[in-house]
C-alpha atoms as a PDB file:
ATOM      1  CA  UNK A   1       4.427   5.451 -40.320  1.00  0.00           C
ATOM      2  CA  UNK A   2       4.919   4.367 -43.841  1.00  0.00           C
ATOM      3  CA  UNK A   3       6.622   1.453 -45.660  1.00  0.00           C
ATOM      4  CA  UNK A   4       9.690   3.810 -47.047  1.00  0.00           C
ATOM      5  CA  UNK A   5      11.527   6.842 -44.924  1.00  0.00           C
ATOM      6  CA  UNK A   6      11.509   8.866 -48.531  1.00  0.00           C
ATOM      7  CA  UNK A   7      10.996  12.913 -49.144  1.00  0.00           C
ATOM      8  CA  UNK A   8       7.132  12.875 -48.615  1.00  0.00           C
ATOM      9  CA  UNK A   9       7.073  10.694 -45.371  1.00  0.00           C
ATOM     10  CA  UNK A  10       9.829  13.196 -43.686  1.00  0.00           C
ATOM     11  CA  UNK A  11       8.498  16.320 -44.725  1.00  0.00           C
ATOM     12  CA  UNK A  12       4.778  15.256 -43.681  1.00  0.00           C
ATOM     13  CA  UNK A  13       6.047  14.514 -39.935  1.00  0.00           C
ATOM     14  CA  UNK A  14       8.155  18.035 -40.050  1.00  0.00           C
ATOM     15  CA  UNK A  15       4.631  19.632 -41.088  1.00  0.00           C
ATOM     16  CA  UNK A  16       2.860  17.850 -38.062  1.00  0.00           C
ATOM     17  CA  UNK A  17       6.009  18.823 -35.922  1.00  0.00           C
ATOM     18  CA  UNK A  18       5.831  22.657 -36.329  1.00  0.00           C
ATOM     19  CA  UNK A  19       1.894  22.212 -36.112  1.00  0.00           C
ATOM     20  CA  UNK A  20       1.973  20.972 -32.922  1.00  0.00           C
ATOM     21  CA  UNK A  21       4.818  22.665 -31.485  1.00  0.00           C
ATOM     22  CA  UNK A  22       5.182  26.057 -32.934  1.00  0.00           C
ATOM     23  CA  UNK A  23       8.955  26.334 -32.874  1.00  0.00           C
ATOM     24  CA  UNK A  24      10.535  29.889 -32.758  1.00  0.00           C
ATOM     25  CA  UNK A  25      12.751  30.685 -35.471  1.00  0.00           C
ATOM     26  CA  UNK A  26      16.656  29.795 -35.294  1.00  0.00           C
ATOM     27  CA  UNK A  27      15.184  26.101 -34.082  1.00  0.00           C
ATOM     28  CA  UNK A  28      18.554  23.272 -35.139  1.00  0.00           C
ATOM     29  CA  UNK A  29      17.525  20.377 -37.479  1.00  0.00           C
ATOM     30  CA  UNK A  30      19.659  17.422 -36.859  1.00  0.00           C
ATOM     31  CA  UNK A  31      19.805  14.671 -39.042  1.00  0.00           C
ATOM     32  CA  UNK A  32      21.820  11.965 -41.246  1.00  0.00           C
ATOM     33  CA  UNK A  33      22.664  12.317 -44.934  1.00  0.00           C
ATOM     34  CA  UNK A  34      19.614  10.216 -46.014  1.00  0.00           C
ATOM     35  CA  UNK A  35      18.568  11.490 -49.692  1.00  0.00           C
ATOM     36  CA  UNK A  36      15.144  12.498 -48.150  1.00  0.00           C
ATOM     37  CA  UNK A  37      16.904  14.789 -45.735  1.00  0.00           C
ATOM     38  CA  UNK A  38      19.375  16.329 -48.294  1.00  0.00           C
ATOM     39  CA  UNK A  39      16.689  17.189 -50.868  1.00  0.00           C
ATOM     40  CA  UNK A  40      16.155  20.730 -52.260  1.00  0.00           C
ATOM     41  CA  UNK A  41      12.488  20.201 -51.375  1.00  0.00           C
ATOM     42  CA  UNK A  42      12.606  19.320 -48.224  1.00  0.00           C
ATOM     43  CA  UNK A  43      15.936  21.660 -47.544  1.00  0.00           C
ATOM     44  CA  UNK A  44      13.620  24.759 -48.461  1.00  0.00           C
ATOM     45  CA  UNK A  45      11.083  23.787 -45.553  1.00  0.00           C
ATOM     46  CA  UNK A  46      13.570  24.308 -43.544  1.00  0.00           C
ATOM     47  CA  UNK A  47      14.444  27.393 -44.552  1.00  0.00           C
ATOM     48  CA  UNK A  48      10.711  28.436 -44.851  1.00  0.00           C
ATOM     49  CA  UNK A  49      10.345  28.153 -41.327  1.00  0.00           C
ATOM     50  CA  UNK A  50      13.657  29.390 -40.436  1.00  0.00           C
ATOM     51  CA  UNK A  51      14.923  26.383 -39.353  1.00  0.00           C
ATOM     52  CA  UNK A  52      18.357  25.749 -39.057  1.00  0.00           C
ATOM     53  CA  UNK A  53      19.853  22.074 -40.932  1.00  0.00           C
ATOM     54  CA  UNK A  54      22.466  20.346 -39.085  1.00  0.00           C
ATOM     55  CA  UNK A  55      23.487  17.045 -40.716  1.00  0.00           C
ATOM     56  CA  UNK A  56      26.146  14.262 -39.528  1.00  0.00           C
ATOM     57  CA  UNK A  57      29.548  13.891 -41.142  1.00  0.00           C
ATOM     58  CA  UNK A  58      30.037  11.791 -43.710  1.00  0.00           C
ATOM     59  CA  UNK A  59      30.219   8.145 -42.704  1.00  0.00           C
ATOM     60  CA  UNK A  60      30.217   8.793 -39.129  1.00  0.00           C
ATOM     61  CA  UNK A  61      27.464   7.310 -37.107  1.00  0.00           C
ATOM     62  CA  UNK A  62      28.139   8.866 -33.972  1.00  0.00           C
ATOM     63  CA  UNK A  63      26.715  12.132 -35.302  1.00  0.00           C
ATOM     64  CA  UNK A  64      23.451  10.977 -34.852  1.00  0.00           C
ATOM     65  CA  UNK A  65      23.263   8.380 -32.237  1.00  0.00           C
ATOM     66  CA  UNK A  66      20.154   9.323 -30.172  1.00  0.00           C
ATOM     67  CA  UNK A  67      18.169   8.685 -32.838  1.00  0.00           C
ATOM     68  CA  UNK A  68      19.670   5.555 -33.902  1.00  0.00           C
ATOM     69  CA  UNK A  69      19.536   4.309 -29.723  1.00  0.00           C
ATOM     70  CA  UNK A  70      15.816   5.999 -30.006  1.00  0.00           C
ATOM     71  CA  UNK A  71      14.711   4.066 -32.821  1.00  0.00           C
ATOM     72  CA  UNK A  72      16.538   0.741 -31.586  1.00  0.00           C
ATOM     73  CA  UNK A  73      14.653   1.254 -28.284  1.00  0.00           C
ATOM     74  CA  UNK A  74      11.000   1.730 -30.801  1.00  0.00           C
ATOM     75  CA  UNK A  75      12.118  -1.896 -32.235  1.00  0.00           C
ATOM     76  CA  UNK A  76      13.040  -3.909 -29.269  1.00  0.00           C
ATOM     77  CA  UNK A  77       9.804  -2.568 -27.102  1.00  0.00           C
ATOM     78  CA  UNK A  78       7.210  -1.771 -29.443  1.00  0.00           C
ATOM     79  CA  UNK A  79       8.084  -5.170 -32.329  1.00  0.00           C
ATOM     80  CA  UNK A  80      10.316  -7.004 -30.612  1.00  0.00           C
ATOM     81  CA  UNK A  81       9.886 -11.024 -31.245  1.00  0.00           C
ATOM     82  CA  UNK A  82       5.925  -9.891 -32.715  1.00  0.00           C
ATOM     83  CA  UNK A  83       5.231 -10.775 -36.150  1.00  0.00           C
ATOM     84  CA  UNK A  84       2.479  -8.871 -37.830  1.00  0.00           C
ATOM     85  CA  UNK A  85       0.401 -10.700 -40.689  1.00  0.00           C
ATOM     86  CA  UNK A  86       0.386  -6.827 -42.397  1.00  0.00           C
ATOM     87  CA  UNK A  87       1.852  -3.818 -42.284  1.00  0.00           C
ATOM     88  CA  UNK A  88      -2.189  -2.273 -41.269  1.00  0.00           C
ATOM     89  CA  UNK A  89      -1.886  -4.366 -38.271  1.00  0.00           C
ATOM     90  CA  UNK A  90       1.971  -3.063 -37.065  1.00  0.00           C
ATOM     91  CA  UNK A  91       0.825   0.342 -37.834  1.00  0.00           C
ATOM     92  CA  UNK A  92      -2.686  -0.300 -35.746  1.00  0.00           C
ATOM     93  CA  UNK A  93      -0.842  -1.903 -32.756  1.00  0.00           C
ATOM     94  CA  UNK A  94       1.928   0.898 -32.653  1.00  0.00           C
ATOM     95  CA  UNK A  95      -0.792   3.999 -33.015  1.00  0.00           C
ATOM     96  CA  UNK A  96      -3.094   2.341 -30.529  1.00  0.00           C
ATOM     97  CA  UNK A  97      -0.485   1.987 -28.131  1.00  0.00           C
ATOM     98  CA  UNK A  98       0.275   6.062 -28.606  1.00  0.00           C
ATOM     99  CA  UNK A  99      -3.253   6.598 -28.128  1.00  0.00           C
ATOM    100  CA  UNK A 100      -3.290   4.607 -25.075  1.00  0.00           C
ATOM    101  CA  UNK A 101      -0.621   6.736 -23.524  1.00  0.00           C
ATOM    102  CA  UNK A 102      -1.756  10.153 -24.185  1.00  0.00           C
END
């Protein structure tokens, strides 16, 4: 969790991914167009574990939809109508509840 989706954040959680998961190679990468998906950096972690980039068209959201519903579904049951006094405290409340469930 971080305050900005940018190059660092993204890569990070593909690192964790491919820890935890061990992916064969050939494995499709789907994403949007955001500049922390399209950069070289992050591009050529792809490639160095032979993973595949798939990105949406252009201006069309539909491309990516499960992870826009997905996320939408994050907000509405995990923040809904909570305010947190800090951005330590949303973080604590959503990892504790992950913790809680595993």
């Amino acid at each position: 969790m971080s305050s900005s989706c940018d190059e660092k954040l993204v890569e990070q959680a593909l690192n964790q991914a491919i820890a935890r998961r061990r992916p064969k190679a050939g494995l499709l990468h789907h994403s949007d167009r955001g500049s922390q998906y399209t950069s070289r950096a992050y591009q050529a972690c792809l490639q160095r574990f032979g993973i595949q980039s798939s990105m949406s068209h252009k201006g069309n959201c539909w491309d990516n939809a499960a992870m826009e519903s997905f996320f939408g579904t994050l907000k509405d049951e995990c923040v809904g109508e909570i305010t947190y006094s800090s951005y330590d405290e949303a973080r604590l409340a959503l990892f504790t509840e992950r913790l809680r469930d595993e």
